[in-house]
C-alpha atoms as a PDB file:
ATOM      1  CA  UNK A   1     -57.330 -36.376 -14.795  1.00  0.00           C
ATOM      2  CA  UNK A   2     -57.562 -34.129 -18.148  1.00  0.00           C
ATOM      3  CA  UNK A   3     -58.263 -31.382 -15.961  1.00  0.00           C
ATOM      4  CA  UNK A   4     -55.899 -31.825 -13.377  1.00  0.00           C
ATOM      5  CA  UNK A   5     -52.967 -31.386 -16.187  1.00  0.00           C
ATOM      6  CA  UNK A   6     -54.363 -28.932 -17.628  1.00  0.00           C
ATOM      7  CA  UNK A   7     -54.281 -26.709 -14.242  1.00  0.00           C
ATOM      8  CA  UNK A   8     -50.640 -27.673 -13.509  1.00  0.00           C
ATOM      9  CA  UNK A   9     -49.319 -26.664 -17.505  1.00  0.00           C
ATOM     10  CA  UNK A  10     -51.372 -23.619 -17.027  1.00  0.00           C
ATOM     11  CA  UNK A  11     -49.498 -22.800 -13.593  1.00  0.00           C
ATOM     12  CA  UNK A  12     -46.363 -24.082 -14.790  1.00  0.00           C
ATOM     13  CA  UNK A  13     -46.880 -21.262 -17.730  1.00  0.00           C
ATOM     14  CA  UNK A  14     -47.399 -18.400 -15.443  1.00  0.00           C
ATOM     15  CA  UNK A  15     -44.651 -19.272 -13.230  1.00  0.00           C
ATOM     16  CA  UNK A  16     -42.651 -19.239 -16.633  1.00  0.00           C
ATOM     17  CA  UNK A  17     -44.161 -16.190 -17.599  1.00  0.00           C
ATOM     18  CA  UNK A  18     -43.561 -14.333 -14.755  1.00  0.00           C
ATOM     19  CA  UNK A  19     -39.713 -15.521 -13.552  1.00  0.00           C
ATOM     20  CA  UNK A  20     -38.819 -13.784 -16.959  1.00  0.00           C
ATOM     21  CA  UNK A  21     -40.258 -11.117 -16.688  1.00  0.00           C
ATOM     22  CA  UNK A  22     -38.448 -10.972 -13.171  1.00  0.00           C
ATOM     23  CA  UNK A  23     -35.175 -11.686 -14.759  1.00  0.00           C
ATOM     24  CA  UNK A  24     -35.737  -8.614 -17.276  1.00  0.00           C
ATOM     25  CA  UNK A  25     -36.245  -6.497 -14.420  1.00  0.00           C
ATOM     26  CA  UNK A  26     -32.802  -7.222 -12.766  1.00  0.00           C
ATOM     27  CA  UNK A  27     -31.085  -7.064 -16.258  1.00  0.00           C
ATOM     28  CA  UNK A  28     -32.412  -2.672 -16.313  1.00  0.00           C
ATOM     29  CA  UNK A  29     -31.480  -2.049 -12.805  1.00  0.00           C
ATOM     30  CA  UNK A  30     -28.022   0.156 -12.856  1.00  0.00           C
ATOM     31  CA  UNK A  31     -24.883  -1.742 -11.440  1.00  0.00           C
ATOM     32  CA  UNK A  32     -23.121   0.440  -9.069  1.00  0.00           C
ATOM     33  CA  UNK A  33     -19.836   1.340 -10.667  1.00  0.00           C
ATOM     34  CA  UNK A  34     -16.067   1.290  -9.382  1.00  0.00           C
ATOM     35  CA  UNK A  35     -14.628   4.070  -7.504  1.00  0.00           C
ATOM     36  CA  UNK A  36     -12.935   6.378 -10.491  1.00  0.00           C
ATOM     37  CA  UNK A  37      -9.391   8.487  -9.698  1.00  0.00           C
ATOM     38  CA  UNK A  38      -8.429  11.941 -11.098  1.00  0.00           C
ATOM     39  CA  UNK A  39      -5.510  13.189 -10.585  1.00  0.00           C
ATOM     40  CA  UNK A  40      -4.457  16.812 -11.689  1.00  0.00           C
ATOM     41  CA  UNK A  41      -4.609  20.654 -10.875  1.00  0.00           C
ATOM     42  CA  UNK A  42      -7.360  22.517  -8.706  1.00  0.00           C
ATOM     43  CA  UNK A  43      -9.361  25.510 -10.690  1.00  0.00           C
ATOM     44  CA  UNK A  44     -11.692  25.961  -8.500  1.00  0.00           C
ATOM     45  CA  UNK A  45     -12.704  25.528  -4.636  1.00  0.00           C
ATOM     46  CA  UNK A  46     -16.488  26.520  -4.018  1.00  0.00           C
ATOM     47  CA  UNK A  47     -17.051  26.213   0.167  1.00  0.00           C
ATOM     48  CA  UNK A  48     -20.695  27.029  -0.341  1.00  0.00           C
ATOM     49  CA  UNK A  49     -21.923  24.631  -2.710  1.00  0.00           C
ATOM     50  CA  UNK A  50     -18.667  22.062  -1.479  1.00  0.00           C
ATOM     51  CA  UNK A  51     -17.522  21.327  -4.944  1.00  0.00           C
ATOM     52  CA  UNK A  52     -13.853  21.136  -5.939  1.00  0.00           C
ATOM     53  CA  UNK A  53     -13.292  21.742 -10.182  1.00  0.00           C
ATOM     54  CA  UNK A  54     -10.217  19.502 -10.903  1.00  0.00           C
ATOM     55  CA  UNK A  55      -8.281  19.844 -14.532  1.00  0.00           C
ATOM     56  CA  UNK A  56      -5.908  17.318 -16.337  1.00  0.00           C
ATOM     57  CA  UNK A  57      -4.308  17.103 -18.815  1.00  0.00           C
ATOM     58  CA  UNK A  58      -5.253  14.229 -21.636  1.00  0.00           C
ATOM     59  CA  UNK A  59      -3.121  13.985 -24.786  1.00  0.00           C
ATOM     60  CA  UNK A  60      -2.832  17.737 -24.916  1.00  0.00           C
ATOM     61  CA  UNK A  61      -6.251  18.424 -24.440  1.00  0.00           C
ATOM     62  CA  UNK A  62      -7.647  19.490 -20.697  1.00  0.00           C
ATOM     63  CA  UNK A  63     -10.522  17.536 -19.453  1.00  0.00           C
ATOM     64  CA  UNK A  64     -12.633  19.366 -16.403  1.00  0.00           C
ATOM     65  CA  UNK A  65     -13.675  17.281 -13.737  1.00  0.00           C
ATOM     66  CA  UNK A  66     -16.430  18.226 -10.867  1.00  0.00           C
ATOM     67  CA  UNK A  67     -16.512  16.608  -7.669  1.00  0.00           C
ATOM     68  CA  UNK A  68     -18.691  17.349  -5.068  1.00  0.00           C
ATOM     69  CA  UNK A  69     -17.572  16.935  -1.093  1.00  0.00           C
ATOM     70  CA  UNK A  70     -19.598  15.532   1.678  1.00  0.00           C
ATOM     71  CA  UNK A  71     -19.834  14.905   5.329  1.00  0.00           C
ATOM     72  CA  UNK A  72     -18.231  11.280   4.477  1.00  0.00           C
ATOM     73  CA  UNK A  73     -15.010  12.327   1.933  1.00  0.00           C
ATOM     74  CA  UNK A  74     -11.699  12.286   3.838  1.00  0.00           C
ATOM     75  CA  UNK A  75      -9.314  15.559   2.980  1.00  0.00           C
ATOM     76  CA  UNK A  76      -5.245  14.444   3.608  1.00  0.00           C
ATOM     77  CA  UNK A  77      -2.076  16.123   2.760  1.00  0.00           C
ATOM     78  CA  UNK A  78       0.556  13.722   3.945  1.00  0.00           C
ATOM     79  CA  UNK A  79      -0.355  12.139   7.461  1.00  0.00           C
ATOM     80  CA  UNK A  80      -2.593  15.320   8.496  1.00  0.00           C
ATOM     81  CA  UNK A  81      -6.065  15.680   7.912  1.00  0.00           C
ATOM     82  CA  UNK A  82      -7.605  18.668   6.295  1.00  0.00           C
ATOM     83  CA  UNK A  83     -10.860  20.127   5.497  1.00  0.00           C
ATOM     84  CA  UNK A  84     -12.144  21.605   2.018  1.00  0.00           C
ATOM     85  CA  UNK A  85     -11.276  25.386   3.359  1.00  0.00           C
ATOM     86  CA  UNK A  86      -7.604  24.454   2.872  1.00  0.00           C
ATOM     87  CA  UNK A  87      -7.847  22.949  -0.641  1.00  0.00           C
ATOM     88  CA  UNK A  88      -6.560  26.138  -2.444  1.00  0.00           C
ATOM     89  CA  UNK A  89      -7.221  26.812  -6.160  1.00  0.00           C
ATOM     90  CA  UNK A  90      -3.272  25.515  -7.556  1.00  0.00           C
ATOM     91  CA  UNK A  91      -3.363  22.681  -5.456  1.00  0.00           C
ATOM     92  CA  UNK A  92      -2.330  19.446  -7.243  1.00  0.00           C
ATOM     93  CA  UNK A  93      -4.710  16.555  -5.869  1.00  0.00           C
ATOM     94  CA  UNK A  94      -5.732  13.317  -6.184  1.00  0.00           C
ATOM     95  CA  UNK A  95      -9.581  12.710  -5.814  1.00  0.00           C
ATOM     96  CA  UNK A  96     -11.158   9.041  -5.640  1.00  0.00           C
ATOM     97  CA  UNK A  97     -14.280   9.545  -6.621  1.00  0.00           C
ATOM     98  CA  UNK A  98     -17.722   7.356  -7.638  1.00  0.00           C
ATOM     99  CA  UNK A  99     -20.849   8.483  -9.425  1.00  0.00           C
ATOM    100  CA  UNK A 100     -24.455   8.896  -8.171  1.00  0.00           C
ATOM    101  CA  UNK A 101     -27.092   9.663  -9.154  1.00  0.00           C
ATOM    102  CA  UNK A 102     -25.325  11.691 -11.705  1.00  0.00           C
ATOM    103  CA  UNK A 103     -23.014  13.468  -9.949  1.00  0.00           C
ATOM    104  CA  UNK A 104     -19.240  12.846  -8.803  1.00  0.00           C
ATOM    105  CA  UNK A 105     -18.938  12.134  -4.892  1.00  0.00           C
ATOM    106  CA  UNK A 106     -15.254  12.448  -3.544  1.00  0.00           C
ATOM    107  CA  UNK A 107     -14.473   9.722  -1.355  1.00  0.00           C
ATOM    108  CA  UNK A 108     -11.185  11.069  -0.550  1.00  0.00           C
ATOM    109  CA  UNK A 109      -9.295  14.023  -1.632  1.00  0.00           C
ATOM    110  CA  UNK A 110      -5.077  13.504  -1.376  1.00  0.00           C
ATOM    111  CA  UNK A 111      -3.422  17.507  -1.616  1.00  0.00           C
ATOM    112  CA  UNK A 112       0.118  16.941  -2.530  1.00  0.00           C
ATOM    113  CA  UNK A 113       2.285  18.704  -1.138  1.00  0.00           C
ATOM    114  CA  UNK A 114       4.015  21.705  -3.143  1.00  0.00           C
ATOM    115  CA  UNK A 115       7.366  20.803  -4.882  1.00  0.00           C
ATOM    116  CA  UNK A 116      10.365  22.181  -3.629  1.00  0.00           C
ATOM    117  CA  UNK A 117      12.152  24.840  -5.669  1.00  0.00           C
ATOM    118  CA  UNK A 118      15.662  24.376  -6.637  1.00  0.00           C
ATOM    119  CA  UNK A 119      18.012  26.525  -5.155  1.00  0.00           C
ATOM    120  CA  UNK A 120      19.154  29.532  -6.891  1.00  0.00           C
ATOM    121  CA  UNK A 121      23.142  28.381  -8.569  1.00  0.00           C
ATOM    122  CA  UNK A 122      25.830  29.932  -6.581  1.00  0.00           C
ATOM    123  CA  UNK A 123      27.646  33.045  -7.805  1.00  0.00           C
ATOM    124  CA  UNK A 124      30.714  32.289  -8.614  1.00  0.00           C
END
């Protein structure tokens, strides 16, 4: 009988032992994070390595932003869709965007379309 309960505590201890340590382990794995937004003025368009260089402006200061494009980001400018060719350094955009593995994948890239100029006044 002794050494029947001391099998089942000894069990009972690994199995303790062991769901912690499996709890720990979920604790360290990365949670995915939520899809960020940017929203500001194109510097620079680079087809080759299909990156897009977005600035804004934050309390005076400009913060950089680099997003790379792939295969699955959807390019719009109104109802039309686009591809990266005609995002054009000047461009105001708005990128949703979500990090992996260290770098910024676009989800989906909105171009905005430029504003209209005000008409020249009429000469009197």
């Amino acid at each position: 009988m002794k050494r029947t309960i001391v099998i089942m505590v000894a069990l009972l201890f690994a199995f303790t032992v062991s769901s912690v340590s499996f709890a720990a382990e979920k604790k360290e794995a990365p949670a995915v994070k939520k899809a960020e937004y940017v929203t500001g003025k194109v510097t620079a368009v680079d087809t080759v390595g299909q990156t897009i260089t977005i600035v804004k402006k934050v309390k005076g200061k400009e913060e950089e932003t680099v997003v790379t494009v792939d295969e699955k980001t959807s390019i719009t400018m109104g109802k039309a869709k686009k591809v990266l060719a005609d995002v054009k350094v000047g461009n105001n955009v708005t990128v949703k965007y979500s990090e992996v593995k260290g770098k910024n994948i676009a989800k989906s890239i909105t171009i905005k379309p430029p504003k209209k100029r005000a008409k020249a006044a009429k000469k009197m």
